[in-house]
N, C-alpha and C. Protein backbone atom coordinates (compact mmCIF):
# COMPACT_ATOMS: atom_id res chain seq x y z
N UNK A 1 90.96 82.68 118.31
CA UNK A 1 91.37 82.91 116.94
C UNK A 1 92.90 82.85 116.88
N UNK A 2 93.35 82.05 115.82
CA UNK A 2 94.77 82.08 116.14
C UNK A 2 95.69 83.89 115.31
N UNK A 3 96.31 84.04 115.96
CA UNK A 3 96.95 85.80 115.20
C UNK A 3 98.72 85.11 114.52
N UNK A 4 98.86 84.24 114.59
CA UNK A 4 100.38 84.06 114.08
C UNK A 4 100.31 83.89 112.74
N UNK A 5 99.38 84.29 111.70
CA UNK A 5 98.92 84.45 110.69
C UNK A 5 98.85 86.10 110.20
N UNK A 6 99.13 87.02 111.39
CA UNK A 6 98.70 88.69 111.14
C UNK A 6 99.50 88.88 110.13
N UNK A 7 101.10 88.48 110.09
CA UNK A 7 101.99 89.25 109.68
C UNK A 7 101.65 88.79 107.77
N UNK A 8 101.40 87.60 107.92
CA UNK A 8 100.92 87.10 106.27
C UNK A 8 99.98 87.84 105.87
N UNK A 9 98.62 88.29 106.62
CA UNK A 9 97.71 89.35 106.12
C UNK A 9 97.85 90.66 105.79
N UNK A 10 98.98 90.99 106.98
CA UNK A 10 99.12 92.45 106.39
C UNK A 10 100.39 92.71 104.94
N UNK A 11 101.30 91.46 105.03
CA UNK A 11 101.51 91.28 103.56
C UNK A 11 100.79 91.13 102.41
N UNK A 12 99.65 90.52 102.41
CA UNK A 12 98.72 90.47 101.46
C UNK A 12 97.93 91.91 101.00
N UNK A 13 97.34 92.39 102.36
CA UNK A 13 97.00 93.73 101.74
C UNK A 13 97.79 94.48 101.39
N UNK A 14 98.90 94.86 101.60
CA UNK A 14 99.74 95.45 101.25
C UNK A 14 99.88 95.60 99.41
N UNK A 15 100.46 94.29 99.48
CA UNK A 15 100.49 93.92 97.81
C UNK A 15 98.86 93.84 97.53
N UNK A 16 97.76 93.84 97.53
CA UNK A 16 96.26 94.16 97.08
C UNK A 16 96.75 95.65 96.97
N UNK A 17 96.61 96.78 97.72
CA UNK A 17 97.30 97.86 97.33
C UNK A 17 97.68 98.38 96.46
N UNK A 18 98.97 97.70 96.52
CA UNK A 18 99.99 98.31 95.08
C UNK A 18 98.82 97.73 93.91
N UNK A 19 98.78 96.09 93.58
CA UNK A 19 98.00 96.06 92.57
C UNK A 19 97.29 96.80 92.02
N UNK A 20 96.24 97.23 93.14
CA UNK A 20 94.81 98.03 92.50
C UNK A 20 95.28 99.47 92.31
N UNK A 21 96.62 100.10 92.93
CA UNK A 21 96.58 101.54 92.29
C UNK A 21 97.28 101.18 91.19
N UNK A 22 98.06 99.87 90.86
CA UNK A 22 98.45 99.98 89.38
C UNK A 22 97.66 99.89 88.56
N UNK A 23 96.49 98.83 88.58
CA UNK A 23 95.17 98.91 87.83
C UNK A 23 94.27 100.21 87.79
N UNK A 24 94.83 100.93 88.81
CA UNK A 24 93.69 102.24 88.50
C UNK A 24 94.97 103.57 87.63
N UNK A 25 95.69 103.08 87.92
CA UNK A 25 96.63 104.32 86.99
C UNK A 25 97.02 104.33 85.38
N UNK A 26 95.65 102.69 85.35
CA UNK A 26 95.76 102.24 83.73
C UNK A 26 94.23 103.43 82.73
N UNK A 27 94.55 103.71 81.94
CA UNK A 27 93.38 104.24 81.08
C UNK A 27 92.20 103.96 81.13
N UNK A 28 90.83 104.54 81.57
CA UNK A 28 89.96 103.77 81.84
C UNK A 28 89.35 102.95 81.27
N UNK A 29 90.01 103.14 79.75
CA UNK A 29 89.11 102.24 79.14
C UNK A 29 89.98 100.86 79.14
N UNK A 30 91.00 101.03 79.81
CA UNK A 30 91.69 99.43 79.83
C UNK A 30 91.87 98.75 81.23
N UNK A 31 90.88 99.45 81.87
CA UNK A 31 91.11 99.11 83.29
C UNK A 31 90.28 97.86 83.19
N UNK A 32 90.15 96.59 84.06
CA UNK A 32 89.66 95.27 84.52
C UNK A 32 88.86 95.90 85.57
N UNK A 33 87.61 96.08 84.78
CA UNK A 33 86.50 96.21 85.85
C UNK A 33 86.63 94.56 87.24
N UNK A 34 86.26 93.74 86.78
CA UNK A 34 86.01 92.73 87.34
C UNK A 34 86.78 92.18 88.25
N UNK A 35 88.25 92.88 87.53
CA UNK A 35 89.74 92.64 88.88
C UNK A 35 89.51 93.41 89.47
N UNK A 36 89.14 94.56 89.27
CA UNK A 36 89.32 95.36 90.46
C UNK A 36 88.22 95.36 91.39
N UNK A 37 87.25 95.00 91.25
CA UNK A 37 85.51 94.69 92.10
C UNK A 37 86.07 93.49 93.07
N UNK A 38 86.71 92.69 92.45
CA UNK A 38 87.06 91.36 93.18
C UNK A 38 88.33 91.89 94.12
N UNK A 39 89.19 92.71 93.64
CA UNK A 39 90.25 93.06 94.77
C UNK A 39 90.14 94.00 95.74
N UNK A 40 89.13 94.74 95.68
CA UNK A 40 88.33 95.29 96.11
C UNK A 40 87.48 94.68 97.72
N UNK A 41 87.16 93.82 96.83
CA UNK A 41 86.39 93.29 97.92
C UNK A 41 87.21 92.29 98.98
N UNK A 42 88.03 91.32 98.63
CA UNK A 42 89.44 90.71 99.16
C UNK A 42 90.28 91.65 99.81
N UNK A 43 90.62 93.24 99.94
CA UNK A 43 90.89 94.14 100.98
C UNK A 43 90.24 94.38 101.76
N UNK A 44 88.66 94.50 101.08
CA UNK A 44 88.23 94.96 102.67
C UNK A 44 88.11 94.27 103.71
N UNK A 45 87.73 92.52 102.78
CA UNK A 45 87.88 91.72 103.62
C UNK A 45 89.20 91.37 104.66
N UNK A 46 90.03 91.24 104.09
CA UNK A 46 91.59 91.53 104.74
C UNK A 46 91.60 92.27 105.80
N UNK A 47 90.96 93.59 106.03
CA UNK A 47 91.22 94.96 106.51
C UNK A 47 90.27 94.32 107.80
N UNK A 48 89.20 94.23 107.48
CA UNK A 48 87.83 93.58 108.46
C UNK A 48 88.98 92.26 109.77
N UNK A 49 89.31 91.39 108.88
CA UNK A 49 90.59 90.21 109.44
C UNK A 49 91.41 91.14 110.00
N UNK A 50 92.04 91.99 109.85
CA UNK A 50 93.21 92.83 110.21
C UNK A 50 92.83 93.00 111.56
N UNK A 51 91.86 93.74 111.68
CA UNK A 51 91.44 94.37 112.90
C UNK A 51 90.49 93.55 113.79
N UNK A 52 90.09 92.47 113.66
CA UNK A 52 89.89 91.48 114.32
C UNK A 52 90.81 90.74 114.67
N UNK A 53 92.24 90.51 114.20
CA UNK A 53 92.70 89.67 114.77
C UNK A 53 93.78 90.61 115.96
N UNK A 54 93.97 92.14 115.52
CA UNK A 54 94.44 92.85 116.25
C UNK A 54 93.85 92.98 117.55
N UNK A 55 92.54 92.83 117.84
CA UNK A 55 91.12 92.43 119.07
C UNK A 55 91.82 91.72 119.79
N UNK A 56 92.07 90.53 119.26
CA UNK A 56 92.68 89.74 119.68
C UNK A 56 93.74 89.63 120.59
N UNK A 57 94.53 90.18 120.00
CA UNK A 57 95.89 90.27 120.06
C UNK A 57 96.43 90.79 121.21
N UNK A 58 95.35 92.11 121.88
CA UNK A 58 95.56 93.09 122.49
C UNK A 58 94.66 92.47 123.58
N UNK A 59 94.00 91.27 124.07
CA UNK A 59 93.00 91.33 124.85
C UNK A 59 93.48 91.46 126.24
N UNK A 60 92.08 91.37 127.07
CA UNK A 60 92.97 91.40 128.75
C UNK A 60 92.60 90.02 129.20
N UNK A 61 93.60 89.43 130.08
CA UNK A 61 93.36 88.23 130.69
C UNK A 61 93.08 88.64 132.19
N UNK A 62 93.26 87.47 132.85
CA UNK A 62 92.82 87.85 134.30
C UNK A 62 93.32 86.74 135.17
N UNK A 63 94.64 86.84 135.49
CA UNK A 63 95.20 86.13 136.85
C UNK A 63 94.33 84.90 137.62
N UNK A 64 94.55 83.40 137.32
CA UNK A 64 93.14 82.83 137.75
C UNK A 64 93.82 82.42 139.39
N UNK A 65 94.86 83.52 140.04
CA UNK A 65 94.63 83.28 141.25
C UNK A 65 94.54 84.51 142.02
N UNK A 66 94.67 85.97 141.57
CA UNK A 66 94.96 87.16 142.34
C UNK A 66 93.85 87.91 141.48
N UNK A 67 93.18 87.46 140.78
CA UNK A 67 92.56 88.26 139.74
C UNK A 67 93.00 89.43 138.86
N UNK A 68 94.67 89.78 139.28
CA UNK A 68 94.79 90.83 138.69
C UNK A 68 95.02 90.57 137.06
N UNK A 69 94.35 92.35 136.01
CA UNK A 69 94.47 91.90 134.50
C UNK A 69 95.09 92.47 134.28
N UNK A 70 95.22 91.72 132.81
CA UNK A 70 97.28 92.35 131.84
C UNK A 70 96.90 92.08 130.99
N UNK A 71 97.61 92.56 129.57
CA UNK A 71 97.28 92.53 128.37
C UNK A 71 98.42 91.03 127.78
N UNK A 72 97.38 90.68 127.16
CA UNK A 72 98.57 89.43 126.10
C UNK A 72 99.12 89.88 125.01
């Protein structure tokens, strides 16, 4: 999986964030149900990506001549 993409994701959720507590600090009766179901769901997805690519990121390799492992 490529991770040189993390730092763009965790910008994105970030700003998903702010959005949706500005949409929720609106009156309920003027809140965008439908924006917020949809941004909603585009964080968690984000969040799910986040921490998969952090998996990643952190894995162990293994020396293909001494066998010894290290983190990348």
């Amino acid at each position: 999986m490529i991770t040189s993409y993390y730092e763009v994701f965790e910008d994105k959720l970030k700003n998903n964030k702010k959005k949706l507590k500005k949409e929720l600090e609106k009156a309920k009766s003027k809140q965008d149900k439908p924006f917020i179901k949809r941004l909603l769901k585009e964080t968690k997805d984000l969040k799910k990506l986040i921490n998969d690519l952090k998996e990643c990121k952190s894995q162990q390799c293994k020396c293909p001549n001494c066998g010894h492992q290290f983190m990348v």
